[in-house]
N, C-alpha and C. Protein backbone atom coordinates (compact mmCIF):
# COMPACT_ATOMS: atom_id res chain seq x y z
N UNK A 1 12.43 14.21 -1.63
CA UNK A 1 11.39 13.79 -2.56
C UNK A 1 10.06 13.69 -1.82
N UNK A 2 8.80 14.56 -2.15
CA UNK A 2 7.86 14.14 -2.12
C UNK A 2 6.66 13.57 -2.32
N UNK A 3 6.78 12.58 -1.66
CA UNK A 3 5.70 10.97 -2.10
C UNK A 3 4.37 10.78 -1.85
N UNK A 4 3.45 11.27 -2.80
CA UNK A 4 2.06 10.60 -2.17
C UNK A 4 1.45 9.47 -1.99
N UNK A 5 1.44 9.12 -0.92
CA UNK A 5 0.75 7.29 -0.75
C UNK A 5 -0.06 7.24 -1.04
N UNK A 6 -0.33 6.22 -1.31
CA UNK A 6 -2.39 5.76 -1.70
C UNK A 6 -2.80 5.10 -0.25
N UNK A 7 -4.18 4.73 -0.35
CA UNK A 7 -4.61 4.37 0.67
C UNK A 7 -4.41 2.84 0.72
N UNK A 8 -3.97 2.00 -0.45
CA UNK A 8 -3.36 0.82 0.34
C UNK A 8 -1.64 1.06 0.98
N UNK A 9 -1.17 1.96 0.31
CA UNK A 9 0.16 2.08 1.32
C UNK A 9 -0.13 2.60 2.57
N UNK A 10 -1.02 3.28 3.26
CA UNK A 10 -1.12 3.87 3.99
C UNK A 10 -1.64 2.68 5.11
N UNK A 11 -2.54 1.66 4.54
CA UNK A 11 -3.26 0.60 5.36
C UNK A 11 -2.35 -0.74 5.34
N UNK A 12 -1.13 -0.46 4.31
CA UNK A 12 -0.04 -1.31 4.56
C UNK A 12 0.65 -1.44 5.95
N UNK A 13 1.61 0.19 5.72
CA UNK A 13 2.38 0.53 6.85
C UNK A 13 1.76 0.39 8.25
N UNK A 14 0.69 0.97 8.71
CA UNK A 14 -0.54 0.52 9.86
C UNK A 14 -0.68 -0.60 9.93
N UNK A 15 -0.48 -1.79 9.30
CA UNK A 15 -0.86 -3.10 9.28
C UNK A 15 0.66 -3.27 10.26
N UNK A 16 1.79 -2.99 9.16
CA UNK A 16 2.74 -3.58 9.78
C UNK A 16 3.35 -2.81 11.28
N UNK A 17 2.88 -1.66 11.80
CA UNK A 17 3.09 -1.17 12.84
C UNK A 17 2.27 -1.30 13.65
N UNK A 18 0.98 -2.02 13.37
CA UNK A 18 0.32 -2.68 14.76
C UNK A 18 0.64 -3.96 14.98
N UNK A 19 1.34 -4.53 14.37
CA UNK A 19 2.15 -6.06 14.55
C UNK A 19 3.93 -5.28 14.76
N UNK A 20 4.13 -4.22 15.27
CA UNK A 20 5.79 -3.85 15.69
C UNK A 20 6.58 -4.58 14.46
N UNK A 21 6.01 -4.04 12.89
CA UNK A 21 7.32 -4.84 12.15
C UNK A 21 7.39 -3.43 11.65
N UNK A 22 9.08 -2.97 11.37
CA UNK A 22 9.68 -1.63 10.97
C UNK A 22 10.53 -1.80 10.01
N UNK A 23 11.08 -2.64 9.78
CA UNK A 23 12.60 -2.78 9.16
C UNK A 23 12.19 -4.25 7.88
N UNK A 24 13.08 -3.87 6.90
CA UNK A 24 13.03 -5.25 6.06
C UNK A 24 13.67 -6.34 6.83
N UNK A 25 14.14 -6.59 7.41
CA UNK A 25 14.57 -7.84 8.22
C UNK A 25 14.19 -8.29 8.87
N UNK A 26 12.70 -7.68 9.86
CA UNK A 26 11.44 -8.43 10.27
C UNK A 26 10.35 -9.24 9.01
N UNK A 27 10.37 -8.65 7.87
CA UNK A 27 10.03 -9.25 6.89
C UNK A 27 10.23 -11.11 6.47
N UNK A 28 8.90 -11.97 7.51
CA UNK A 28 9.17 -13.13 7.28
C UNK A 28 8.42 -13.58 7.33
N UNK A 29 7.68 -14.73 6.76
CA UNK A 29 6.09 -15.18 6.63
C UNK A 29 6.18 -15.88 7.99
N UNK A 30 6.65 -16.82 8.42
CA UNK A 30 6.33 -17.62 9.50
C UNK A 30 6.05 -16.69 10.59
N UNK A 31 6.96 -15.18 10.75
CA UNK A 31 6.40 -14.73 11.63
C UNK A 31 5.75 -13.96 11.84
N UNK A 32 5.33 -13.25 10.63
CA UNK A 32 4.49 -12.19 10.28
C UNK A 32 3.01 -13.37 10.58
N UNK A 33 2.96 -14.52 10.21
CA UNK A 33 1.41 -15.55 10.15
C UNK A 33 1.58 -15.72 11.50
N UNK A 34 2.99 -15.99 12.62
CA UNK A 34 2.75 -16.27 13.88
C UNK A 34 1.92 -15.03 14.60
N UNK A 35 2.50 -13.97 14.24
CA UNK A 35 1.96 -12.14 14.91
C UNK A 35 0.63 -12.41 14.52
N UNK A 36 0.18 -12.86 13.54
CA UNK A 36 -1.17 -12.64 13.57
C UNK A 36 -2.80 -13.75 13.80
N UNK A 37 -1.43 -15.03 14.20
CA UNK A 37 -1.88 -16.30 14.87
C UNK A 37 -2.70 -16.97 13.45
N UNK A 38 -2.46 -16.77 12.47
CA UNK A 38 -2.54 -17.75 10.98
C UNK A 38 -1.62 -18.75 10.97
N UNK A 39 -2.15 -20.04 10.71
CA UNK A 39 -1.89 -21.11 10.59
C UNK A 39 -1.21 -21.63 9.31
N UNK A 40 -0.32 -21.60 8.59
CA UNK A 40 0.32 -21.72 7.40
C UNK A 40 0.59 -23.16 7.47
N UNK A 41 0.37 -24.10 6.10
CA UNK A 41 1.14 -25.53 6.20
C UNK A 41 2.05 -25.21 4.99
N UNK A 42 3.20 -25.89 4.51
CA UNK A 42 3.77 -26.19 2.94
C UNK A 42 3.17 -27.85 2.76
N UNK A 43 2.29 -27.53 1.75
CA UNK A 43 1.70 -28.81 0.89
C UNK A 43 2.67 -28.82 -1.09
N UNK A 44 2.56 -29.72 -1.50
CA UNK A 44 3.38 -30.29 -2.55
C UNK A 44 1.78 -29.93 -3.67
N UNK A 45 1.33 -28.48 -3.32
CA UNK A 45 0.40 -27.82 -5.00
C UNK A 45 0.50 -26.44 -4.39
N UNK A 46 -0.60 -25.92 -5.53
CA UNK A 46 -0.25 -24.38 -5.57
C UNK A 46 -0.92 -23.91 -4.12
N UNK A 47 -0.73 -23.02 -3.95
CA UNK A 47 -0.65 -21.95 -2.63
C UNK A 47 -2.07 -21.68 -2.81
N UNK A 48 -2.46 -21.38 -1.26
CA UNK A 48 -4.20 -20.82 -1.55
C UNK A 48 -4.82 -20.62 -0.06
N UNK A 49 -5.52 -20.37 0.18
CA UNK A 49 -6.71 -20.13 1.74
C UNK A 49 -6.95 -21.19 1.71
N UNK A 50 -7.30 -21.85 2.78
CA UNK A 50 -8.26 -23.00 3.31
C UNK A 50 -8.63 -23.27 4.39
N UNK A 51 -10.10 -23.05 4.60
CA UNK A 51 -10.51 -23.36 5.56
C UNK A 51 -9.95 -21.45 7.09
N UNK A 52 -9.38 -20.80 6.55
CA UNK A 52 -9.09 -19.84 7.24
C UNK A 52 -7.09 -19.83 7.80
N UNK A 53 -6.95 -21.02 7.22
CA UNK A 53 -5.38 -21.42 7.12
C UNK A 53 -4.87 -20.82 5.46
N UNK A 54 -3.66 -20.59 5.63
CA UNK A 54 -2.93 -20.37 4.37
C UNK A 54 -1.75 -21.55 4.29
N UNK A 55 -2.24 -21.96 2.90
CA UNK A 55 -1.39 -23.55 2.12
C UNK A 55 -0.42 -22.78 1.32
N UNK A 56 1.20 -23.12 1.50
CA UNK A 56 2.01 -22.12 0.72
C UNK A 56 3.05 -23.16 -0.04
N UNK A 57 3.09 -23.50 -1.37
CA UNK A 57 3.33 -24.14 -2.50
C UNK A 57 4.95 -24.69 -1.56
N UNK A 58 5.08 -26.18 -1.27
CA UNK A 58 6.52 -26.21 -0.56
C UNK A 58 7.79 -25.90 -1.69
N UNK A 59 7.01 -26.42 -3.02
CA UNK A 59 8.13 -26.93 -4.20
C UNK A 59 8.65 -25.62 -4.83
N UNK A 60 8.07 -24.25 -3.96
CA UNK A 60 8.33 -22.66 -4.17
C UNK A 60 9.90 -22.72 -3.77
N UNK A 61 10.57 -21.48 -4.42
CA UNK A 61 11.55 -20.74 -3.82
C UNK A 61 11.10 -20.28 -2.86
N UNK A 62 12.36 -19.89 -1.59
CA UNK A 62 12.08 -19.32 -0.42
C UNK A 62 11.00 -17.90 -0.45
N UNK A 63 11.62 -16.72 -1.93
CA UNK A 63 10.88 -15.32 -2.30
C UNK A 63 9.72 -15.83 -2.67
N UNK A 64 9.47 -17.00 -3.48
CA UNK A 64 8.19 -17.04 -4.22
C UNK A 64 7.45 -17.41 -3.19
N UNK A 65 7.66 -17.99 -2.36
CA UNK A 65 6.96 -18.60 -1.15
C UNK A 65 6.24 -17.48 -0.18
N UNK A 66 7.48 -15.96 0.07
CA UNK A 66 7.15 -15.00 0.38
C UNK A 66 5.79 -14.35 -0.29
N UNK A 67 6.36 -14.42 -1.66
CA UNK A 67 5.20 -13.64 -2.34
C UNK A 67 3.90 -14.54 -2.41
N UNK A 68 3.78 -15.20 -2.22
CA UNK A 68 2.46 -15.91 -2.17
C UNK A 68 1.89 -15.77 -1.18
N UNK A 69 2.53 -16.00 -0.11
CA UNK A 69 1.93 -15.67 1.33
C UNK A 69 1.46 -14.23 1.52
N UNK A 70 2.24 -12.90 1.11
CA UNK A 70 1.17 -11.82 0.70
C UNK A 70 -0.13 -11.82 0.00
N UNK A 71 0.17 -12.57 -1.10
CA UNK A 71 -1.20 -12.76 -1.86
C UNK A 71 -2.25 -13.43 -1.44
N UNK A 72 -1.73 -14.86 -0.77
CA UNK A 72 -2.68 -14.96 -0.05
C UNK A 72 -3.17 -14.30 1.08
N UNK A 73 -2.88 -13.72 1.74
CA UNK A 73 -2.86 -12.97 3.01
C UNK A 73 -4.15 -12.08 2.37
N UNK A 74 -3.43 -11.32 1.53
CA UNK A 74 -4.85 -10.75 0.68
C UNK A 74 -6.41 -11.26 0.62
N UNK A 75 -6.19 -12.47 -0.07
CA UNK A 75 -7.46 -13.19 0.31
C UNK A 75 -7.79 -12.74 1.36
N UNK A 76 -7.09 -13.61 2.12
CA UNK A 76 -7.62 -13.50 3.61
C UNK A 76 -8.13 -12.73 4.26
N UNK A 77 -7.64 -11.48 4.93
CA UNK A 77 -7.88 -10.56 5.44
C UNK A 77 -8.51 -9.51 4.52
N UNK A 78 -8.55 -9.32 3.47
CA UNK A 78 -9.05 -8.38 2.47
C UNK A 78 -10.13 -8.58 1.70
N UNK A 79 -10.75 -9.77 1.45
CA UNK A 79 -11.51 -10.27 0.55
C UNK A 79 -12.68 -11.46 0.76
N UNK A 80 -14.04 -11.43 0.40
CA UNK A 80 -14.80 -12.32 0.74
C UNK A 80 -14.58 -13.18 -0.48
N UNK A 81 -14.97 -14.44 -0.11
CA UNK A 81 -15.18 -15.76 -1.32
C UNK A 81 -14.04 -16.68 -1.29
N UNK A 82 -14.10 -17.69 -2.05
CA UNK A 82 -13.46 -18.89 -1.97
C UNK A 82 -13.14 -18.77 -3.57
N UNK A 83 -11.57 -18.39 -3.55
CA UNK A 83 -10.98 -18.32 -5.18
C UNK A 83 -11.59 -19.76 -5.96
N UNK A 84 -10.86 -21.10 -5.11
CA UNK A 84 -11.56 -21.95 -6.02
C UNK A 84 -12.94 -22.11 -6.31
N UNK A 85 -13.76 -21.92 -5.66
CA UNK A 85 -15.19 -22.14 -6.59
C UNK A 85 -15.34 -20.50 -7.53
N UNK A 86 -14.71 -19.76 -7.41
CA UNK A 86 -14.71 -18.72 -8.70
C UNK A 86 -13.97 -18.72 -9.37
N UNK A 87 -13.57 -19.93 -10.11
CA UNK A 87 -13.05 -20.22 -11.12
C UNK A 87 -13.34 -19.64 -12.31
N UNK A 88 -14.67 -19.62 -12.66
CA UNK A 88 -15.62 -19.64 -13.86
C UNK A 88 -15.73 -17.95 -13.82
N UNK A 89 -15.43 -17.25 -12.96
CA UNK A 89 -16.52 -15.97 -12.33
C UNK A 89 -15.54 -15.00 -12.46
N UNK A 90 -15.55 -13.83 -13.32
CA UNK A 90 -15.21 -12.77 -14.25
C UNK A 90 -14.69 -11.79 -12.43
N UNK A 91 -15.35 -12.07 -11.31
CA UNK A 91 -15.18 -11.65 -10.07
C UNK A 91 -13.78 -12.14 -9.65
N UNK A 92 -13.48 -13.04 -9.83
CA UNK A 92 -11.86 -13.99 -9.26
C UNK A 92 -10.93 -12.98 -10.21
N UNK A 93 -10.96 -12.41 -11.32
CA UNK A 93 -9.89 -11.75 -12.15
C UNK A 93 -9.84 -10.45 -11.38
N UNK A 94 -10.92 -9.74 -10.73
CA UNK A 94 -10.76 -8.44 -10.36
C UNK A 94 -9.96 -8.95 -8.69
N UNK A 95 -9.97 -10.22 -8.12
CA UNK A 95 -9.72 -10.34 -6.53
C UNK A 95 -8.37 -10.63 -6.94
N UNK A 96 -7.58 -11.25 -7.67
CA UNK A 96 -6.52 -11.74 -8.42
C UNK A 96 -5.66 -10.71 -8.80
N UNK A 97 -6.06 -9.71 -9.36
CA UNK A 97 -5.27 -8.55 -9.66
C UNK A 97 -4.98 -7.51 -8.40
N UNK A 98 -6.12 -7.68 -7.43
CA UNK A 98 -6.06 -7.02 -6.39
C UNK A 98 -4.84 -7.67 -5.33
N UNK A 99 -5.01 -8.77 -5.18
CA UNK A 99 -4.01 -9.94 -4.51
C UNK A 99 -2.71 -9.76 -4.76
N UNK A 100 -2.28 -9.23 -6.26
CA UNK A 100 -1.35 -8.85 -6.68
C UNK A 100 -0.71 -7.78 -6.81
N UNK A 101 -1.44 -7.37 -6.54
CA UNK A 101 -0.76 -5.29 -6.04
C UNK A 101 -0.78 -5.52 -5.01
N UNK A 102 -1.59 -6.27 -4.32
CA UNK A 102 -0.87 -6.38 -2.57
C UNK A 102 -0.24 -6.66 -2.38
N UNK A 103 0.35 -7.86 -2.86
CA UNK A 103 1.25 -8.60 -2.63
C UNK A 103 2.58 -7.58 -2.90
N UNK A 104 2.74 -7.07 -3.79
CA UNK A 104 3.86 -5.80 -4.35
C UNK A 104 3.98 -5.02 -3.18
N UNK A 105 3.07 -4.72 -2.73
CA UNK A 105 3.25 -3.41 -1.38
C UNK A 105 3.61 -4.27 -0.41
N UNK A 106 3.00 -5.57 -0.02
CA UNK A 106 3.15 -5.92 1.12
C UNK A 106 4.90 -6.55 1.51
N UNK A 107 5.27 -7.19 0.04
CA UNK A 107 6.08 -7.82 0.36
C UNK A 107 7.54 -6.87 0.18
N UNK A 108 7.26 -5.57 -0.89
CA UNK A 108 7.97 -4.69 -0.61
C UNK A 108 7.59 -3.24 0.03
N UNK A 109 6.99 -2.65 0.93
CA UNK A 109 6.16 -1.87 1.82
C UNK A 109 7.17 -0.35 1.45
N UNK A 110 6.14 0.75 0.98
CA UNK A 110 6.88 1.82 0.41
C UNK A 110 7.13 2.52 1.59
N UNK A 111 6.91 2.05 3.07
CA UNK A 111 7.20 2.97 3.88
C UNK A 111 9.00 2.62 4.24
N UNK A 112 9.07 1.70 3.61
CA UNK A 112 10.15 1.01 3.88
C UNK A 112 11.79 1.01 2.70
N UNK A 113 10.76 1.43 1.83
CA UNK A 113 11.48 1.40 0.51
C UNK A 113 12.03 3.16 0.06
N UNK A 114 11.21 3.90 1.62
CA UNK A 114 11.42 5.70 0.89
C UNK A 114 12.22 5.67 1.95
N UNK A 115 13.04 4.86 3.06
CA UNK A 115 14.11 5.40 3.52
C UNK A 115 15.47 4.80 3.07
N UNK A 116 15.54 4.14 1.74
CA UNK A 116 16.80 4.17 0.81
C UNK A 116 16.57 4.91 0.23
N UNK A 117 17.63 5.61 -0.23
CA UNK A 117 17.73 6.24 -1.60
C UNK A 117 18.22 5.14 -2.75
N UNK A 118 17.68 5.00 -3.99
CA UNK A 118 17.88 4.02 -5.01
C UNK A 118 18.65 5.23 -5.77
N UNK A 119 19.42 4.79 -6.59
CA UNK A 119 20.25 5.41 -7.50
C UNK A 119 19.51 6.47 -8.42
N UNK A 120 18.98 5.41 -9.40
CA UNK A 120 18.22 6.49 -9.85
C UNK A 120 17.06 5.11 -10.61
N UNK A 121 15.47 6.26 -9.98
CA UNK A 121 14.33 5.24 -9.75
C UNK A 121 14.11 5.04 -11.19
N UNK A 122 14.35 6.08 -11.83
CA UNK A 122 13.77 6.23 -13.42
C UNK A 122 14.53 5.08 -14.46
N UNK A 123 15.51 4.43 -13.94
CA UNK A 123 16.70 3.21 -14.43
C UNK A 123 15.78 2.28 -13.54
N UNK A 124 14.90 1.35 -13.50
CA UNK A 124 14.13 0.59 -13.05
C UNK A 124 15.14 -0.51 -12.87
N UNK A 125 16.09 -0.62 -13.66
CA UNK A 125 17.14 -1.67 -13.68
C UNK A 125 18.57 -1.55 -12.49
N UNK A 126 18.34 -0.57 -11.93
CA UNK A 126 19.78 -0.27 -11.22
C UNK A 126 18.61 -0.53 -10.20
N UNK A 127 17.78 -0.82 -9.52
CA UNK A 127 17.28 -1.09 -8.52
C UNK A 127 16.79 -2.23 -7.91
N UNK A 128 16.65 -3.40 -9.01
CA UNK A 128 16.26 -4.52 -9.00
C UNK A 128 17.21 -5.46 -7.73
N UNK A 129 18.59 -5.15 -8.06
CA UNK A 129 19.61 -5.84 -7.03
C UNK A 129 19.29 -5.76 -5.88
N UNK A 130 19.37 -4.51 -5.32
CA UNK A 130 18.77 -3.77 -4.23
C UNK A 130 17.67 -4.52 -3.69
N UNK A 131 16.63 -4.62 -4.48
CA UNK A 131 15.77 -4.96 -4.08
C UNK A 131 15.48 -6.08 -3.75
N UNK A 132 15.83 -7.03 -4.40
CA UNK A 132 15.39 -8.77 -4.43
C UNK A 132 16.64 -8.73 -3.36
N UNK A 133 17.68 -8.83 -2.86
CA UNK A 133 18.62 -8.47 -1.93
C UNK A 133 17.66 -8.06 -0.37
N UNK A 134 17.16 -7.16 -0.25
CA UNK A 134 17.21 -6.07 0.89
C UNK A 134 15.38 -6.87 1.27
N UNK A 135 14.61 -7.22 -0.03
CA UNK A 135 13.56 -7.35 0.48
C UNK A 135 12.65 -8.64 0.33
N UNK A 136 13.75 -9.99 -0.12
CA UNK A 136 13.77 -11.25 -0.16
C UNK A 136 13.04 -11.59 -1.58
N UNK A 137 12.79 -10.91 -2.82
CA UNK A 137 11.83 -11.37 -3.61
C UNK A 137 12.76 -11.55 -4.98
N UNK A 138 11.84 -11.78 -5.97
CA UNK A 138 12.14 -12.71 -6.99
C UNK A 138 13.01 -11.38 -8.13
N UNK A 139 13.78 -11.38 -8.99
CA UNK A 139 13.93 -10.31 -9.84
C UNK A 139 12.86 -10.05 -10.46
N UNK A 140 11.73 -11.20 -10.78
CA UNK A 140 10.85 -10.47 -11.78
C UNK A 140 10.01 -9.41 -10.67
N UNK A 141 9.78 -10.07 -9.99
CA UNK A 141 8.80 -9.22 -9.05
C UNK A 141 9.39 -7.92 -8.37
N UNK A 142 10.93 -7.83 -8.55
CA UNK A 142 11.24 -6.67 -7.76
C UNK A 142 11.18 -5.54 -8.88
N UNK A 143 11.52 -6.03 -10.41
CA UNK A 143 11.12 -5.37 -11.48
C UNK A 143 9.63 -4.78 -11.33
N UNK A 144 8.96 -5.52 -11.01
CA UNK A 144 7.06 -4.93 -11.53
C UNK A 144 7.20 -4.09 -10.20
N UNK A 145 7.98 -4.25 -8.61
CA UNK A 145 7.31 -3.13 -7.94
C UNK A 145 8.08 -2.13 -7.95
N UNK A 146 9.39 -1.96 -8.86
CA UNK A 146 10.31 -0.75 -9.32
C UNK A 146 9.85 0.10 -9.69
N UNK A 147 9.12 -0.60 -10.83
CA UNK A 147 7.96 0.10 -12.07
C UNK A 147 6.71 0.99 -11.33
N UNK A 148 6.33 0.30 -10.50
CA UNK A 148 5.05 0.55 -10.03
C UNK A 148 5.71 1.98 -9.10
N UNK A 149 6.64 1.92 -8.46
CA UNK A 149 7.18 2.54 -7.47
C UNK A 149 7.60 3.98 -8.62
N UNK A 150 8.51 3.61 -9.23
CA UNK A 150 8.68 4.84 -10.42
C UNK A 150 7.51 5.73 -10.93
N UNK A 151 6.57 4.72 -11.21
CA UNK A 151 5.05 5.29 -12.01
C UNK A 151 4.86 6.28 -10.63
N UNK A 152 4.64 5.71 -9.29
CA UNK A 152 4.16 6.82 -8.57
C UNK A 152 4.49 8.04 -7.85
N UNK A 153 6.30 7.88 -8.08
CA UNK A 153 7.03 9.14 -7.91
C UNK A 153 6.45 9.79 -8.92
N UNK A 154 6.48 9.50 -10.45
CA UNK A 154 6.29 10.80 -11.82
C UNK A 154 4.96 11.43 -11.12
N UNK A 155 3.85 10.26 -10.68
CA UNK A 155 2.39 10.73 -10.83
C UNK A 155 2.81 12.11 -9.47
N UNK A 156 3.32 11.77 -8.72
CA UNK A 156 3.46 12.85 -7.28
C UNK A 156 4.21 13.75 -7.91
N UNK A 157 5.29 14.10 -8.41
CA UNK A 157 5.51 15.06 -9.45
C UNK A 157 4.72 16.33 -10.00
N UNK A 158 4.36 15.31 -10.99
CA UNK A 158 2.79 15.99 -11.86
C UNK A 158 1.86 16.76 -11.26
N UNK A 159 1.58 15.83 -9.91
CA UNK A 159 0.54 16.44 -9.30
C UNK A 159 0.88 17.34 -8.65
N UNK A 160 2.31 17.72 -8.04
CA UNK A 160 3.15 18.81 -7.39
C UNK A 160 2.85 20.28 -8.46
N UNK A 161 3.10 19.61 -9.54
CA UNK A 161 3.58 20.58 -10.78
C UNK A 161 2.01 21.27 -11.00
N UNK A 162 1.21 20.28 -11.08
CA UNK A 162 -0.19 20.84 -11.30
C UNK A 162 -0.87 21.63 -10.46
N UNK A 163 -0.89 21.56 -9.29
CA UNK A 163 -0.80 22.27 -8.34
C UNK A 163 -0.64 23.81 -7.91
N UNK A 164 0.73 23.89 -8.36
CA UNK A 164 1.62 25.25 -8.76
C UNK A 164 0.82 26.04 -9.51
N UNK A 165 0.91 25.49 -10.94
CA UNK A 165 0.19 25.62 -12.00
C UNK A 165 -1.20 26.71 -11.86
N UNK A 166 -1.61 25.67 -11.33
CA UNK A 166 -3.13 26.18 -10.43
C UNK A 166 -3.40 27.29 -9.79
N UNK A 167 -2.25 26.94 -8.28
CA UNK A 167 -2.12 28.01 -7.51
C UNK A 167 -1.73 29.64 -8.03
N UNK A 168 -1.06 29.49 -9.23
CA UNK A 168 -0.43 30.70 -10.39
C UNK A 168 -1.62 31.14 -10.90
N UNK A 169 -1.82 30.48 -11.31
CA UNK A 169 -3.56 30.78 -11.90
C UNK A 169 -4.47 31.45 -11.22
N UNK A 170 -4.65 30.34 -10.78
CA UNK A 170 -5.97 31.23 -9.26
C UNK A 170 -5.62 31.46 -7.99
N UNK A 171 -4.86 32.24 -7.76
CA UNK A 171 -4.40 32.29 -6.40
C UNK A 171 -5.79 32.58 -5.64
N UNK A 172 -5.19 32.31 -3.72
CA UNK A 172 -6.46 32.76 -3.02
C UNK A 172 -6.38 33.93 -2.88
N UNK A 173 -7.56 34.08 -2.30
CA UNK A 173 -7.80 35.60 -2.60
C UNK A 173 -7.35 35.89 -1.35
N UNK A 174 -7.44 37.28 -0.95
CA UNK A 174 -6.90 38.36 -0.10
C UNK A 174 -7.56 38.37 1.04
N UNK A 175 -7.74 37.76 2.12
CA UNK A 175 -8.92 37.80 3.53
C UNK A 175 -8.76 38.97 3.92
N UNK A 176 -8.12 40.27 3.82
CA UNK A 176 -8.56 40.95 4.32
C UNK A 176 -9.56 42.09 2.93
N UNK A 177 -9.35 41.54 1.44
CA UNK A 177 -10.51 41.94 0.78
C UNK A 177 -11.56 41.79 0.87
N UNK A 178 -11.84 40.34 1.59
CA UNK A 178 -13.43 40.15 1.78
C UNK A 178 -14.30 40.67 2.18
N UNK A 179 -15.59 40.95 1.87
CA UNK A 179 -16.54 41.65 2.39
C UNK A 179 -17.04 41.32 3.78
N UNK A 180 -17.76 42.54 4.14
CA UNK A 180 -18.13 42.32 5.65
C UNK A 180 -19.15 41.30 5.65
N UNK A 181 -19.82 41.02 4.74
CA UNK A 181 -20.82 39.98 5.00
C UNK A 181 -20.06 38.65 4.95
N UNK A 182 -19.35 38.37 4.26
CA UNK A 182 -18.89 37.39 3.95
C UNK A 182 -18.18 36.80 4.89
N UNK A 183 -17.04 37.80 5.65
CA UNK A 183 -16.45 37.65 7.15
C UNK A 183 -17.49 37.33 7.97
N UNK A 184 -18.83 37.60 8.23
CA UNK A 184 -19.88 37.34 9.17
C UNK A 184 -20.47 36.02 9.00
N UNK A 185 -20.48 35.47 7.48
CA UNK A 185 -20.41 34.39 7.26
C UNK A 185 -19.67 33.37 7.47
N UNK A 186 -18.62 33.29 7.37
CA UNK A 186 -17.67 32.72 8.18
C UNK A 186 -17.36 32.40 9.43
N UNK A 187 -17.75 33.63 10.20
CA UNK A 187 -17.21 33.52 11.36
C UNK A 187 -18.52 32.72 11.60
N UNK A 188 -19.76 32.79 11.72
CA UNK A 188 -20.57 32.11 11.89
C UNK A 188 -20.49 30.39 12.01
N UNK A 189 -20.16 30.11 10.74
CA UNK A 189 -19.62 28.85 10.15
C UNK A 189 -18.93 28.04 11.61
N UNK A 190 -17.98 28.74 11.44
CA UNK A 190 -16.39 28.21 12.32
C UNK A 190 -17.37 28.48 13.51
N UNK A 191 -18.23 29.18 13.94
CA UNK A 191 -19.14 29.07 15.31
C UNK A 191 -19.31 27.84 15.83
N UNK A 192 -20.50 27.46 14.31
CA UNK A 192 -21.35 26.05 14.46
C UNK A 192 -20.33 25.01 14.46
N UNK A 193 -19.23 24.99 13.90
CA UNK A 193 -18.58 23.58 13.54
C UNK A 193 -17.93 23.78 15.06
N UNK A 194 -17.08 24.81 15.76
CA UNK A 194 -16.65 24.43 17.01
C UNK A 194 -17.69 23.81 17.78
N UNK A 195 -18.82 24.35 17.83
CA UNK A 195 -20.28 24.48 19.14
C UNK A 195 -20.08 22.38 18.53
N UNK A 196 -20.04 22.09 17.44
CA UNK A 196 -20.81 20.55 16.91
C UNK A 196 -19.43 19.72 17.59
N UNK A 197 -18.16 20.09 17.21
CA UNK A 197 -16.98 19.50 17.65
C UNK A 197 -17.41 19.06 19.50
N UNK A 198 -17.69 20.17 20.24
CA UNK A 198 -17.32 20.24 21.57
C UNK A 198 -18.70 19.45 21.74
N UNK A 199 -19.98 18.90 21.40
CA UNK A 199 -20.84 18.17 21.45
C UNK A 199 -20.35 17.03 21.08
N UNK A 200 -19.79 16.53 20.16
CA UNK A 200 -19.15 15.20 19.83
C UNK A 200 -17.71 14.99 20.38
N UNK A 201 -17.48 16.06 21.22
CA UNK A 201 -16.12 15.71 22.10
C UNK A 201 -14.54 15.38 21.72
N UNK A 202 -14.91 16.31 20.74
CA UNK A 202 -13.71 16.11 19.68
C UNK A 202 -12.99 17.22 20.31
């Protein structure tokens, strides 16, 4: 199967391989916040940033506890402002939703999730076990990143298919039809960009 990442999966997996975490069983807040020397307390209210520390709800389940600590983490490292004073501010709904797709990747990481094979992804329901199992989280939440995970196999699909499509259509053309000017053009091109490479030492 081939999978196109987005660029938060891509700044996921990099996250977790410059802290040496590979496997779902390194997957653990205390030590994922120790690797990155964040200060976590469990206080008796909801979960949140403070002060550059992350407060993680004690009266949580062990997963929910997980998943919060992604979300917050989000804050943290991802985001300027202080959620509580943007209470009022139409800005906290767009950092909130963002917090929450992170939290989905982070706490289940697709670099991690494309070396099982799931039964079958398109049954969103035969995967849920698997998941809240293998990657410590809640059923509802292993449901929304099933979904999310399904949505982006079809979209890589599509875009495979479209592609084709395309390529049928307009194929490239023939390099050795091209005209002589056009070859002189080129070669020119590929001149300047080597001559600029070997100046910037690339």
């Amino acid at each position: 199967m081939k999978y196109q990442t987005t660029l938060l999966e891509d700044w996921i997996k990099e996250f977790y391989f410059n802290i040496d975490v590979y496997f779902s069983d390194q997957l653990d807040l205390l030590d994922i916040a120790d690797r990155l020397g964040i200060f976590i307390h469990f206080e008796g209210f909801s979960s949140r940033v403070y002060n550059g520390e992350i407060i993680i709800d004690c009266r949580l389940s062990r997963e929910e506890q997980w998943q919060d600590f992604a979300h917050e983490l989000c804050h943290l490292l991802r985001q300027d402002g202080n959620q509580l004073l943007l209470m009022r501010n139409p800005f906290l709904d767009i950092q909130e939703a963002k917090a929450e797709n992170f939290a989905l990747h982070f706490c289940v990481p697709t670099f991690m999730l494309l070396k099982y094979k799931i039964a079958n992804y398109l049954n969103v329901q035969d995967g849920i076990p698997f998941v809240t199992k293998e990657f410590k989280v809640t059923k509802e939440f292993a449901n929304k990143r099933l979904i999310h995970f399904r949505n982006q196999i079809q979209q890589s699909k599509s875009d495979q298919e479209f592609r084709k499509r395309m390529n049928l259509m307009y194929p490239k053309s023939n390099l050795d039809n091209w005209s002589n000017e056009t070859k002189l053009i080129l070669d020119k091109l590929n001149k300047q960009i080597k001559a600029k490479k070997e100046l910037q030492g690339v």
